[in-house]
C-alpha atoms as a PDB file:
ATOM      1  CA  UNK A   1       0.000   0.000   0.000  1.00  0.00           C
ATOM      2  CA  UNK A   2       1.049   3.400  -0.833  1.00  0.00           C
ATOM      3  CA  UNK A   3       2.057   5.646   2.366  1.00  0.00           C
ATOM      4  CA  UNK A   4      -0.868   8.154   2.921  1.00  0.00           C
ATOM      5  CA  UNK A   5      -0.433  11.631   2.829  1.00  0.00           C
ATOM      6  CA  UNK A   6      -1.589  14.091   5.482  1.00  0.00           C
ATOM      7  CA  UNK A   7      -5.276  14.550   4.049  1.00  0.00           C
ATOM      8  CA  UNK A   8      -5.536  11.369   3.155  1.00  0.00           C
ATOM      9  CA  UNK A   9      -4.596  10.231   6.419  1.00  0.00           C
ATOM     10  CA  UNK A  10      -6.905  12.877   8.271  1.00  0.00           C
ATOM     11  CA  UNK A  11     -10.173  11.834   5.855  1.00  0.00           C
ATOM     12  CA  UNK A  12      -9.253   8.025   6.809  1.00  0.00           C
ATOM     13  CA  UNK A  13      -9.245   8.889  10.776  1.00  0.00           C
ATOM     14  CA  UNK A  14     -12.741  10.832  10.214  1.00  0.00           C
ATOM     15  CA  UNK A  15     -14.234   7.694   8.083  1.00  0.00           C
ATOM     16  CA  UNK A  16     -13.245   5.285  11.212  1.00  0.00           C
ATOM     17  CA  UNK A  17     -16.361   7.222  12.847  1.00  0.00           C
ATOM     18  CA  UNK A  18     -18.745   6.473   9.840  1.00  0.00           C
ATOM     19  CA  UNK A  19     -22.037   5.191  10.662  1.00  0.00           C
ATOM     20  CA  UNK A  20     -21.555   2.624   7.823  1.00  0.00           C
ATOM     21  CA  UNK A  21     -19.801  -0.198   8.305  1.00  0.00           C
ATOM     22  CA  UNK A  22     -18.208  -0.702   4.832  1.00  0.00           C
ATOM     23  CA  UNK A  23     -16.380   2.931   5.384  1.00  0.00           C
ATOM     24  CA  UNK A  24     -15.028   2.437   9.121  1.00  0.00           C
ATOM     25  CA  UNK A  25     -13.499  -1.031   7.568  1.00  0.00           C
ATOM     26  CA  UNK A  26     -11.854   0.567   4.545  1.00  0.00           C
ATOM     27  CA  UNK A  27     -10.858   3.188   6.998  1.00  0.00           C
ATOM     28  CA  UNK A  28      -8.890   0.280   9.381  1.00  0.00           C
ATOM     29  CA  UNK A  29      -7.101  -0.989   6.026  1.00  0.00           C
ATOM     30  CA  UNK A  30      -6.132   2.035   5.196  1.00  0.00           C
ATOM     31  CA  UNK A  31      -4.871   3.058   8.469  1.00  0.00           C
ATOM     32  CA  UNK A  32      -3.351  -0.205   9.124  1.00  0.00           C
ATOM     33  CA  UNK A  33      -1.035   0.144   6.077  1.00  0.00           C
ATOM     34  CA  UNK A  34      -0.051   3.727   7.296  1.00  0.00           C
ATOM     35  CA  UNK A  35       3.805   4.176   7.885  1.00  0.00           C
ATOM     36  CA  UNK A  36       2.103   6.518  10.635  1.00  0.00           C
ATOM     37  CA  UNK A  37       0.380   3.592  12.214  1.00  0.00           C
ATOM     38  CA  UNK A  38       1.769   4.726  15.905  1.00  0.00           C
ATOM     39  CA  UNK A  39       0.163   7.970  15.452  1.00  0.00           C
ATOM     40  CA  UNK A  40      -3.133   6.627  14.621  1.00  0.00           C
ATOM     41  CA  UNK A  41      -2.979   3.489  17.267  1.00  0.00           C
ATOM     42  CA  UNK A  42      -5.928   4.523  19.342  1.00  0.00           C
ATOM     43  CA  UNK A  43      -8.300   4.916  16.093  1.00  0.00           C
ATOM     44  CA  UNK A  44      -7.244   1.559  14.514  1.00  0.00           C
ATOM     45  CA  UNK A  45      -7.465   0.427  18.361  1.00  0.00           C
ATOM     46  CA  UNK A  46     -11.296   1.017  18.722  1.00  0.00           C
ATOM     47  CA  UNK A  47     -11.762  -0.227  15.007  1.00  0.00           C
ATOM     48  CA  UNK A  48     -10.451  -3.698  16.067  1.00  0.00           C
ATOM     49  CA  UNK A  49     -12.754  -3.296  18.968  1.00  0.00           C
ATOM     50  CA  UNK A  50     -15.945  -2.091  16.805  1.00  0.00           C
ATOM     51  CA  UNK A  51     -19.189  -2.761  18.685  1.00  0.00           C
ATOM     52  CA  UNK A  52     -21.056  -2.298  15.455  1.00  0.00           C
ATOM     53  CA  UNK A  53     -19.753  -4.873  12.801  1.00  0.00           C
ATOM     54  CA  UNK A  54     -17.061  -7.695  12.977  1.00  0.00           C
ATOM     55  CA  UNK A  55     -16.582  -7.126   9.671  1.00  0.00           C
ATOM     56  CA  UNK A  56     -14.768  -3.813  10.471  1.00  0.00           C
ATOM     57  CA  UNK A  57     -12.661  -5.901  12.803  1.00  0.00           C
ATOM     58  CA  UNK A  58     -11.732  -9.030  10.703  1.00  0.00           C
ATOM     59  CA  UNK A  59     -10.990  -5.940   8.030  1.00  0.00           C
ATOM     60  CA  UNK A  60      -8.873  -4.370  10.164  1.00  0.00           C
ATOM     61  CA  UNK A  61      -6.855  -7.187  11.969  1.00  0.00           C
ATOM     62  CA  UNK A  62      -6.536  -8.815   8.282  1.00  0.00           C
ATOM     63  CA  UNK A  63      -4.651  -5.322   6.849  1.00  0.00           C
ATOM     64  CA  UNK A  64      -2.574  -5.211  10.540  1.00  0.00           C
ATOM     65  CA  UNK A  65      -1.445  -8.674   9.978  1.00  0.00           C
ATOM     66  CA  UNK A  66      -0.438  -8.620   5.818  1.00  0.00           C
ATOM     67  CA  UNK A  67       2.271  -6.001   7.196  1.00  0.00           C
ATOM     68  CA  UNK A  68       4.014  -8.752   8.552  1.00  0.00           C
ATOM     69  CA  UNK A  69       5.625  -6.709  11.090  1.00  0.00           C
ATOM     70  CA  UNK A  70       5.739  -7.132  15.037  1.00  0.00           C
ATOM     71  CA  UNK A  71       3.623  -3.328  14.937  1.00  0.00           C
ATOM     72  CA  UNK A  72       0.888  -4.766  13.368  1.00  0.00           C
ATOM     73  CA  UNK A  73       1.388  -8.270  15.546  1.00  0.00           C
ATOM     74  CA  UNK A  74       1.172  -5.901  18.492  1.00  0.00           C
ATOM     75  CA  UNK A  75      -1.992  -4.492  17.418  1.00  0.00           C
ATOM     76  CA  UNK A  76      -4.189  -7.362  16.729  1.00  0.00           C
ATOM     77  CA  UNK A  77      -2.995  -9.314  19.992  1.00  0.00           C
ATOM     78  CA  UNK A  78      -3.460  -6.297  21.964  1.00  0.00           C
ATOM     79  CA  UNK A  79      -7.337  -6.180  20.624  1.00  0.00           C
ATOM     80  CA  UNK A  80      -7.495  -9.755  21.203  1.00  0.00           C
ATOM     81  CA  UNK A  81      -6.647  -9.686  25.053  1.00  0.00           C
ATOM     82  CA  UNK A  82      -8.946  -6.871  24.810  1.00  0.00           C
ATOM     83  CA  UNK A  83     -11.847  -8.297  23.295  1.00  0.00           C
ATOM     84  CA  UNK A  84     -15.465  -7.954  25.363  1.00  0.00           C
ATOM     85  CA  UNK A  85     -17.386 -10.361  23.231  1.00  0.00           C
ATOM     86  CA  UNK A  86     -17.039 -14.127  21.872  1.00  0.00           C
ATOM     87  CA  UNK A  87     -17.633 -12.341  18.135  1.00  0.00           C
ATOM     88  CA  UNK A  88     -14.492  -9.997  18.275  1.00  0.00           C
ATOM     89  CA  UNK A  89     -12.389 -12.863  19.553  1.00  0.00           C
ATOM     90  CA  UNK A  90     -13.675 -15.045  16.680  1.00  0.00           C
ATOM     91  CA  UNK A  91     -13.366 -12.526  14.002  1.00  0.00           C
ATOM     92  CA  UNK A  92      -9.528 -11.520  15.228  1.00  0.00           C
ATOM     93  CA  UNK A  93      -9.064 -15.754  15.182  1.00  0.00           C
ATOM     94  CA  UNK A  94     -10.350 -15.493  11.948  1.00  0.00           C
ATOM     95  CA  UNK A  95      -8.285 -12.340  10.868  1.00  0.00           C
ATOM     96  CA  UNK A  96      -5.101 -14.666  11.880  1.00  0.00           C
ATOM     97  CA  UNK A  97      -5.472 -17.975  10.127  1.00  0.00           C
ATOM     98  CA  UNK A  98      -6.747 -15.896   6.790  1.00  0.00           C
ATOM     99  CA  UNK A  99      -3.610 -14.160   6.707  1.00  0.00           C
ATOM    100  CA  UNK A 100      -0.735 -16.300   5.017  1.00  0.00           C
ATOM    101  CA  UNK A 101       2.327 -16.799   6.911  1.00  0.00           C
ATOM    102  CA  UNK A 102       4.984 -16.484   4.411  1.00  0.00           C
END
């Protein structure tokens, strides 16, 4: 994924507080492929977490985890220990054996 710019980056933190489910999880991919990721942490944080629609969080821990980097490791396991509800957990299991390993 192409590094965001500034107001690209700003429109994708405002679209993880959509109503609509399909925006917030375009929003976590896009954020989640940020080189600013640490700046945005909390957003993609409460996306993983989304109370709405698992979708935005299997979206979201899916993009985290194709980095293949401990940053993105951190955030998904972080959610996961995290996780209120037997649907986040299963959609951030999910997230993790869809990814590839190699």
């Amino acid at each position: 994924m192409a590094p965001l710019d500034d107001q690209e980056l700003n429109t994708a933190i405002q679209n993880a507080e959509s109503l609509a489910w399909s925006v917030r999880g375009a929003a976590g991919r896009q954020l989640a492929g940020s080189d600013k990721i640490e700046d945005v942490a909390d957003v993609i944080h409460r996306l993983l977490l989304d109370a709405q629609d698992t979708w935005v969080i299997q979206e979201t821990a899916e993009a985290l985890l194709e980095r293949k980097d401990t940053i993105g490791l951190r955030h998904v396991l972080l959610a996961y220990s995290q996780a209120g509800t037997y649907d986040t957990v299963d959609h951030l299991g999910d997230a993790w054996t869809a990814t590839p390993n190699g």
